[in-house]
Each structure stands twice: as C-alpha cells, then as structure tokens.
N, C-alpha and C. Protein backbone atom coordinates (compact mmCIF):
# COMPACT_ATOMS: atom_id res chain seq x y z
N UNK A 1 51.88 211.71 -63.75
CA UNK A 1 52.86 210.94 -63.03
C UNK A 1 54.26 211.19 -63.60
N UNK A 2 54.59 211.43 -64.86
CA UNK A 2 55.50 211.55 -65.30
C UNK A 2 55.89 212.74 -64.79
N UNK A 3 55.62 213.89 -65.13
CA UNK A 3 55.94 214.94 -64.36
C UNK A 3 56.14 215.48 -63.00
N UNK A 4 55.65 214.48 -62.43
CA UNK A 4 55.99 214.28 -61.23
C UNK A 4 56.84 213.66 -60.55
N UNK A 5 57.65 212.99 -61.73
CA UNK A 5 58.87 211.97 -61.20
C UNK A 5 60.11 212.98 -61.51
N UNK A 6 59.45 214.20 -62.23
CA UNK A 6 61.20 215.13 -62.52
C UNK A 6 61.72 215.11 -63.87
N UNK A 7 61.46 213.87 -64.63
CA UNK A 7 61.83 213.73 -66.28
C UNK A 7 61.59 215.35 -66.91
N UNK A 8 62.27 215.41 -67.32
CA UNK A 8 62.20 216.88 -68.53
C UNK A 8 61.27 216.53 -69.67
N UNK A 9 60.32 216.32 -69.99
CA UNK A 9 59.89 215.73 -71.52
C UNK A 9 58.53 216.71 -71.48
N UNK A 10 59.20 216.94 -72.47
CA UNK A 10 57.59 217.96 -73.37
C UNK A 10 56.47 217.49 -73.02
N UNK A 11 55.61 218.40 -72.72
CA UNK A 11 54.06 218.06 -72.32
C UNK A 11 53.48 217.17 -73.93
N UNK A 12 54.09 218.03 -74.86
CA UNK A 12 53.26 217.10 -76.20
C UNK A 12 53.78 215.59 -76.39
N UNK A 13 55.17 215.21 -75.80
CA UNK A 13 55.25 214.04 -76.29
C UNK A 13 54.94 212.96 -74.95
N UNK A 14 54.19 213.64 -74.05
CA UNK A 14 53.83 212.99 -72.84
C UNK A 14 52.42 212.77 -73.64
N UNK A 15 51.61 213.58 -73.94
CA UNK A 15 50.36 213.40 -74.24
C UNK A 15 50.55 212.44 -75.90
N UNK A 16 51.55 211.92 -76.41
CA UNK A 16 51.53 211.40 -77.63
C UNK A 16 51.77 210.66 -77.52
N UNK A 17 52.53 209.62 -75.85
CA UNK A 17 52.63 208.44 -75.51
C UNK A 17 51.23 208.05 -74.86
N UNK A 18 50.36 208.69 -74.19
CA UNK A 18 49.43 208.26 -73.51
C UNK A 18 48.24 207.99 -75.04
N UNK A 19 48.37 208.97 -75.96
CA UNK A 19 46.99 208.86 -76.52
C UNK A 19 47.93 207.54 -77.82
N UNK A 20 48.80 206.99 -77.34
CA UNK A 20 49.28 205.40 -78.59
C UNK A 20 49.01 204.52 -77.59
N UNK A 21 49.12 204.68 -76.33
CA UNK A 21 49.19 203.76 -75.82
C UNK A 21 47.34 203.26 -74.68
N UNK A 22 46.63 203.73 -75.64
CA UNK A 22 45.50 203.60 -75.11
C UNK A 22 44.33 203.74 -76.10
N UNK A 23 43.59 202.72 -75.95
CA UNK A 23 42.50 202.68 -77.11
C UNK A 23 40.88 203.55 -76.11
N UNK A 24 40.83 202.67 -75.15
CA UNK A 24 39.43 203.69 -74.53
C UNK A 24 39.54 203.48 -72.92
N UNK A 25 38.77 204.89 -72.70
CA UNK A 25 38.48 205.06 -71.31
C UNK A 25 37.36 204.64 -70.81
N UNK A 26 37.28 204.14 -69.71
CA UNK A 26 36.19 203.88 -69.16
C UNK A 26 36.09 205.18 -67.86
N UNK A 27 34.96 205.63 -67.80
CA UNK A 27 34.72 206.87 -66.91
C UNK A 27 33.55 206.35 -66.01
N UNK A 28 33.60 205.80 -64.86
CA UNK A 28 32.40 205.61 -63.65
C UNK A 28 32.34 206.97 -62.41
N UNK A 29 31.14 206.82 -62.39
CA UNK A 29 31.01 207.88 -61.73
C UNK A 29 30.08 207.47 -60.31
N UNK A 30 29.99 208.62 -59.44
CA UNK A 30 28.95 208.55 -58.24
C UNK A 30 28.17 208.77 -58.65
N UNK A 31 26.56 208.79 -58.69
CA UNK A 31 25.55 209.16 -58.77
C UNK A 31 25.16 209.89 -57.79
N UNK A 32 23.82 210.43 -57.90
CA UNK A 32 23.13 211.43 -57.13
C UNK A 32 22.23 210.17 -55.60
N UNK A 33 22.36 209.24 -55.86
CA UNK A 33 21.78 207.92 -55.14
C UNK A 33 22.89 207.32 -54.45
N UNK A 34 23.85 207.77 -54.54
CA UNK A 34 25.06 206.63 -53.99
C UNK A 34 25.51 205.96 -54.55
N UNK A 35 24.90 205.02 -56.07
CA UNK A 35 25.67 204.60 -56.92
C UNK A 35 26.62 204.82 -57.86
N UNK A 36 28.07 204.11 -58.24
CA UNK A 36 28.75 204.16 -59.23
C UNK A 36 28.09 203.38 -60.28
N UNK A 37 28.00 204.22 -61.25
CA UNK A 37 27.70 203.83 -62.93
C UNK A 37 29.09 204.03 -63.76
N UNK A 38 28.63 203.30 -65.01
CA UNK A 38 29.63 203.52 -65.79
C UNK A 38 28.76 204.89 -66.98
N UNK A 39 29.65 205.93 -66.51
CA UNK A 39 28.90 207.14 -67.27
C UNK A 39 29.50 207.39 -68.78
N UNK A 40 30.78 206.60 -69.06
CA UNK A 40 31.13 206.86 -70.67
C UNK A 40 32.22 206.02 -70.81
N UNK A 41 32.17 205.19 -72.26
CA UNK A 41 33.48 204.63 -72.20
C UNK A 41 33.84 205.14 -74.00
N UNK A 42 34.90 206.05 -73.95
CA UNK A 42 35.62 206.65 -74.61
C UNK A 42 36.72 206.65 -75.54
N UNK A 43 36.72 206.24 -76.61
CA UNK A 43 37.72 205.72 -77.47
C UNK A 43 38.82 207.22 -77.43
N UNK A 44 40.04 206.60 -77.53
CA UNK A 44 41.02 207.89 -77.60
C UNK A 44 41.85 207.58 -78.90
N UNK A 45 41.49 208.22 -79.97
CA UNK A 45 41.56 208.20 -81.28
C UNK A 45 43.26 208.54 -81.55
N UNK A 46 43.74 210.03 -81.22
CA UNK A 46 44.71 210.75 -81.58
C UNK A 46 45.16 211.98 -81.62
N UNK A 47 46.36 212.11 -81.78
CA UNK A 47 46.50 213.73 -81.82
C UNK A 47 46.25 214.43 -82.65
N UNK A 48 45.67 215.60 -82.39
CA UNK A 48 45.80 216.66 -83.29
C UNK A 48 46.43 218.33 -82.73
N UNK A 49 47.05 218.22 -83.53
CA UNK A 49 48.12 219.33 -82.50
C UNK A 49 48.71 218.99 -81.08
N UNK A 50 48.28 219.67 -80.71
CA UNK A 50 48.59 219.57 -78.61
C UNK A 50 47.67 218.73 -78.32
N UNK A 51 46.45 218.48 -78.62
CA UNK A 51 45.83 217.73 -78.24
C UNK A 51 45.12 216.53 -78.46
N UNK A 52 44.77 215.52 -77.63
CA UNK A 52 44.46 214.37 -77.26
C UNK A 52 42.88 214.14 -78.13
N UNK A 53 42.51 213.64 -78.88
CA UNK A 53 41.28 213.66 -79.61
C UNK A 53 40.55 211.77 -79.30
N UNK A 54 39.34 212.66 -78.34
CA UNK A 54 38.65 211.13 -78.26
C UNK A 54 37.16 211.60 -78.54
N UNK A 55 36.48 210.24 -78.19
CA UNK A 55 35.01 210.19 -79.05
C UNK A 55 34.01 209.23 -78.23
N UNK A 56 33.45 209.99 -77.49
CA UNK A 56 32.47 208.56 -76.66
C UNK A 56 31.48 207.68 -77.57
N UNK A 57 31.85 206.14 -77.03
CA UNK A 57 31.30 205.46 -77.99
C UNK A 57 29.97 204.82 -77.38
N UNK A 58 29.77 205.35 -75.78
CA UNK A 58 28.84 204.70 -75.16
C UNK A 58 28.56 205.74 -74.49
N UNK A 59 27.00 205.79 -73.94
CA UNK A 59 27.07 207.03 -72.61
C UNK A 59 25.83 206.60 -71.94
N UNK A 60 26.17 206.88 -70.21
CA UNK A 60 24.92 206.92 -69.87
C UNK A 60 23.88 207.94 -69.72
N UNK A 61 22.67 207.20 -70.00
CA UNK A 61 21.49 208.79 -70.48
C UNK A 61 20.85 208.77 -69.30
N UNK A 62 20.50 209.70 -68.27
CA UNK A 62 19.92 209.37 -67.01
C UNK A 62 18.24 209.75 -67.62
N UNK A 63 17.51 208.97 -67.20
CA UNK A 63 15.57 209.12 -67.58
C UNK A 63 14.90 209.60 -66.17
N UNK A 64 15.74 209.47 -64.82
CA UNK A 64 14.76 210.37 -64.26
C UNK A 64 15.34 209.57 -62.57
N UNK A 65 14.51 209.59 -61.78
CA UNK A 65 14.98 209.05 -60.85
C UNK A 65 13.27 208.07 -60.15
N UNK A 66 14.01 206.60 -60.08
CA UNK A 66 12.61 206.25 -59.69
C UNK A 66 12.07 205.93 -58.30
N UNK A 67 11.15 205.42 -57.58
CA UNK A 67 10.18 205.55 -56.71
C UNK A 67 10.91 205.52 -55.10
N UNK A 68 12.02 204.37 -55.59
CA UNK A 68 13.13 204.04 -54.18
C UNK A 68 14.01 205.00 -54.40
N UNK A 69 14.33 206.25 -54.97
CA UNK A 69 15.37 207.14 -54.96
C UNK A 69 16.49 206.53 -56.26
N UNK A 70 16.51 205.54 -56.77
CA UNK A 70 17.47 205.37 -57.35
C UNK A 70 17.55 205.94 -58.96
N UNK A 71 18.87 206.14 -59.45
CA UNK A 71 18.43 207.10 -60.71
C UNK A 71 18.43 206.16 -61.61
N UNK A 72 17.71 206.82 -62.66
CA UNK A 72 17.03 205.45 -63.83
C UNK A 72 18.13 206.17 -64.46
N UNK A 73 17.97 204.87 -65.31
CA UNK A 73 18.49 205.28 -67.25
C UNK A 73 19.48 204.13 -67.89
N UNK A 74 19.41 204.48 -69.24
CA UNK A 74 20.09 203.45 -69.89
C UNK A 74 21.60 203.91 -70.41
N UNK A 75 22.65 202.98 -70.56
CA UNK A 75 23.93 202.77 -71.78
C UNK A 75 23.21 202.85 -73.31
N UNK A 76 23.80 203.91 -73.60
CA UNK A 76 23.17 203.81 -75.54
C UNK A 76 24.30 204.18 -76.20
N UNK A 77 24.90 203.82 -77.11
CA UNK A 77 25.94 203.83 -78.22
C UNK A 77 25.33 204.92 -78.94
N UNK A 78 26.58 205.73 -79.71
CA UNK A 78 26.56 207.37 -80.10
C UNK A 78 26.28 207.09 -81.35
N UNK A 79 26.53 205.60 -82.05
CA UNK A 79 26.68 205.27 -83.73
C UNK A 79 28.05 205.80 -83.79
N UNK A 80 29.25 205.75 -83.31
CA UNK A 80 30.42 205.64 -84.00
C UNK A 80 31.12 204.26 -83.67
N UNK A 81 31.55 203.89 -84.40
CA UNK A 81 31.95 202.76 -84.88
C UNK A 81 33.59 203.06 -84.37
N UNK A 82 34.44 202.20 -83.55
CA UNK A 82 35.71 202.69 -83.04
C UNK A 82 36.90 202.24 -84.00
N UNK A 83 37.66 203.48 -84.07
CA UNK A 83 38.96 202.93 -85.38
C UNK A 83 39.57 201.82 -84.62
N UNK A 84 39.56 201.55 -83.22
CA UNK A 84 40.28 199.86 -82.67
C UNK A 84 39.88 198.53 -83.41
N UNK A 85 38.36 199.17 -83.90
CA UNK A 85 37.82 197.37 -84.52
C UNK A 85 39.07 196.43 -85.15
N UNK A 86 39.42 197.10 -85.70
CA UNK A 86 40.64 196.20 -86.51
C UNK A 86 41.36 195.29 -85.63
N UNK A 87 41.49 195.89 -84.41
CA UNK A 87 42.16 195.26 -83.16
C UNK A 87 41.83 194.55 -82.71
N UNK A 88 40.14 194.48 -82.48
CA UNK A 88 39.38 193.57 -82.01
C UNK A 88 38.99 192.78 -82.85
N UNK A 89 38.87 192.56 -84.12
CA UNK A 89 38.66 191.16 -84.81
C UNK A 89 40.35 190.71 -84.99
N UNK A 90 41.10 190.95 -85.02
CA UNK A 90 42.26 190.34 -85.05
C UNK A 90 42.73 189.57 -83.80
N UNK A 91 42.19 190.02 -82.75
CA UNK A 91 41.67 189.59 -81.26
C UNK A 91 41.24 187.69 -81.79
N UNK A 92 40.49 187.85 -82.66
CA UNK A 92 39.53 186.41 -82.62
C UNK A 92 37.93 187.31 -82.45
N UNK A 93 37.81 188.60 -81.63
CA UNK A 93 36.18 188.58 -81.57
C UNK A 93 35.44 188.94 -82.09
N UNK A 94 34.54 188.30 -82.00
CA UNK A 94 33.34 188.49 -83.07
C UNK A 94 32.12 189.18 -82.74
N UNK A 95 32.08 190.53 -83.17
CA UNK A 95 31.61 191.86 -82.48
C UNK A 95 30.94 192.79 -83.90
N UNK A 96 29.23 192.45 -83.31
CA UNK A 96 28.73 192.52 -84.73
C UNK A 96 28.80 194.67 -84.59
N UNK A 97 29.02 195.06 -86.01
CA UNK A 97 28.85 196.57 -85.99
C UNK A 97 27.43 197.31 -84.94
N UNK A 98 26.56 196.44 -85.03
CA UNK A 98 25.68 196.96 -84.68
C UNK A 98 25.43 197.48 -83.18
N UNK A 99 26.22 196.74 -82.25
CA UNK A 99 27.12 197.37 -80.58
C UNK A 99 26.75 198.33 -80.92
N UNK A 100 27.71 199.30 -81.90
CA UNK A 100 27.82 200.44 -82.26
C UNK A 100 27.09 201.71 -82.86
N UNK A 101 26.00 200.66 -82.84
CA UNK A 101 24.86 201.59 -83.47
C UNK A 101 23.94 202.44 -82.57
N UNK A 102 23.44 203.69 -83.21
CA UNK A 102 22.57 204.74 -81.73
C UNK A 102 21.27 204.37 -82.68
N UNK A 103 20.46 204.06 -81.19
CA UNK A 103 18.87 203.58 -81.52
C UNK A 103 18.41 204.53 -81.81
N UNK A 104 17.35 204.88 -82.99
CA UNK A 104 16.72 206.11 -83.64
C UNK A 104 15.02 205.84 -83.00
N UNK A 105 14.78 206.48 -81.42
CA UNK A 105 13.93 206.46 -80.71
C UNK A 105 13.15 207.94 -81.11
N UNK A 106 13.29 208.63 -81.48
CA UNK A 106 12.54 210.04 -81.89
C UNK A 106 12.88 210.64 -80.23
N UNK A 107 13.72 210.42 -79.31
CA UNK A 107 13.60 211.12 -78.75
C UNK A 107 14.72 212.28 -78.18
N UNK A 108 15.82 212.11 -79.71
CA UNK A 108 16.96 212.99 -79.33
C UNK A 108 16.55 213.66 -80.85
C-alpha cells in the first residue's frame, strides 16, 4: 500500500515498519471442502538484513478427509514459545507456557 500511494521510501525501511509494528499473523485459508480454517498463526519476530524473520507458532496438520467430504485435522503448537510473551503478561494474561508446547505423539 505504501508503494502504491507514490512515497519514495526504501523497500527495507517499509519492511522494518511492518515487521515493529506487528507481533503475529493469522493466515486462514480455503480448504479442499469449502471451508476456511485457520492454517497458521505466525509470530513476526524481526529483521535480519532485507528480510522479515517469522516463526509459526501454531499450524494446521490436515489427518485426512472424513466420510461427509470434510477435511479432518488438528491446530498443534511447533514448541516455540513467542518473544511477545512479555507483552502478554504485562497485558494482565495469564497464559500458561505450555499453549506453546508441541505434543510428542511419535508421529512426526
């Protein structure tokens, strides 16, 4: 959008206002069924160099598709823990680490 309004400003310090001014993405998607899921929600950490450095902290795992056509699967946390926490207990909330934890199912 910015670049599209005509402003002259460096692509790096366009991408160095978006990645301060945003802690995570949420990414929903269509499915193969017609449904929108929420397929990743994405902490956006920082720059490094030119670029924008993020880290999905959630994802959806699709298990298959079941009997009515609709696609299965669960939200499972990656085990990273987001550098925002600080933000969010200063918030007031009370958000045990464990959200953050990836279930050790033997099957990844």
């Amino acid at each position: 959008m910015v670049l599209m309004a005509g402003l002259e400003l460096p692509i790096r310090a366009i991408r160095e206002q978006i990645a301060s001014a945003l802690h995570v993405v949420v990414h929903q998607s269509r499915l193969r069924d017609g449904s929108r899921r929420i397929v990743a929600v994405t902490e956006v950490q920082r720059m490094e160099g030119e670029h924008i450095v993020v880290q999905d902290l959630f994802r959806f795992e699709r298990r298959g598709i079941g009997p009515d056509g609709k696609v299965l699967g669960d939200h499972v946390a990656t085990g990273v823990r987001p550098l925002f926490m600080d933000i969010i207990e200063a918030e007031g909330i009370d958000l045990s680490p464990d959200v953050f934890a990836a279930l050790k199912t033997g099957k990844r």
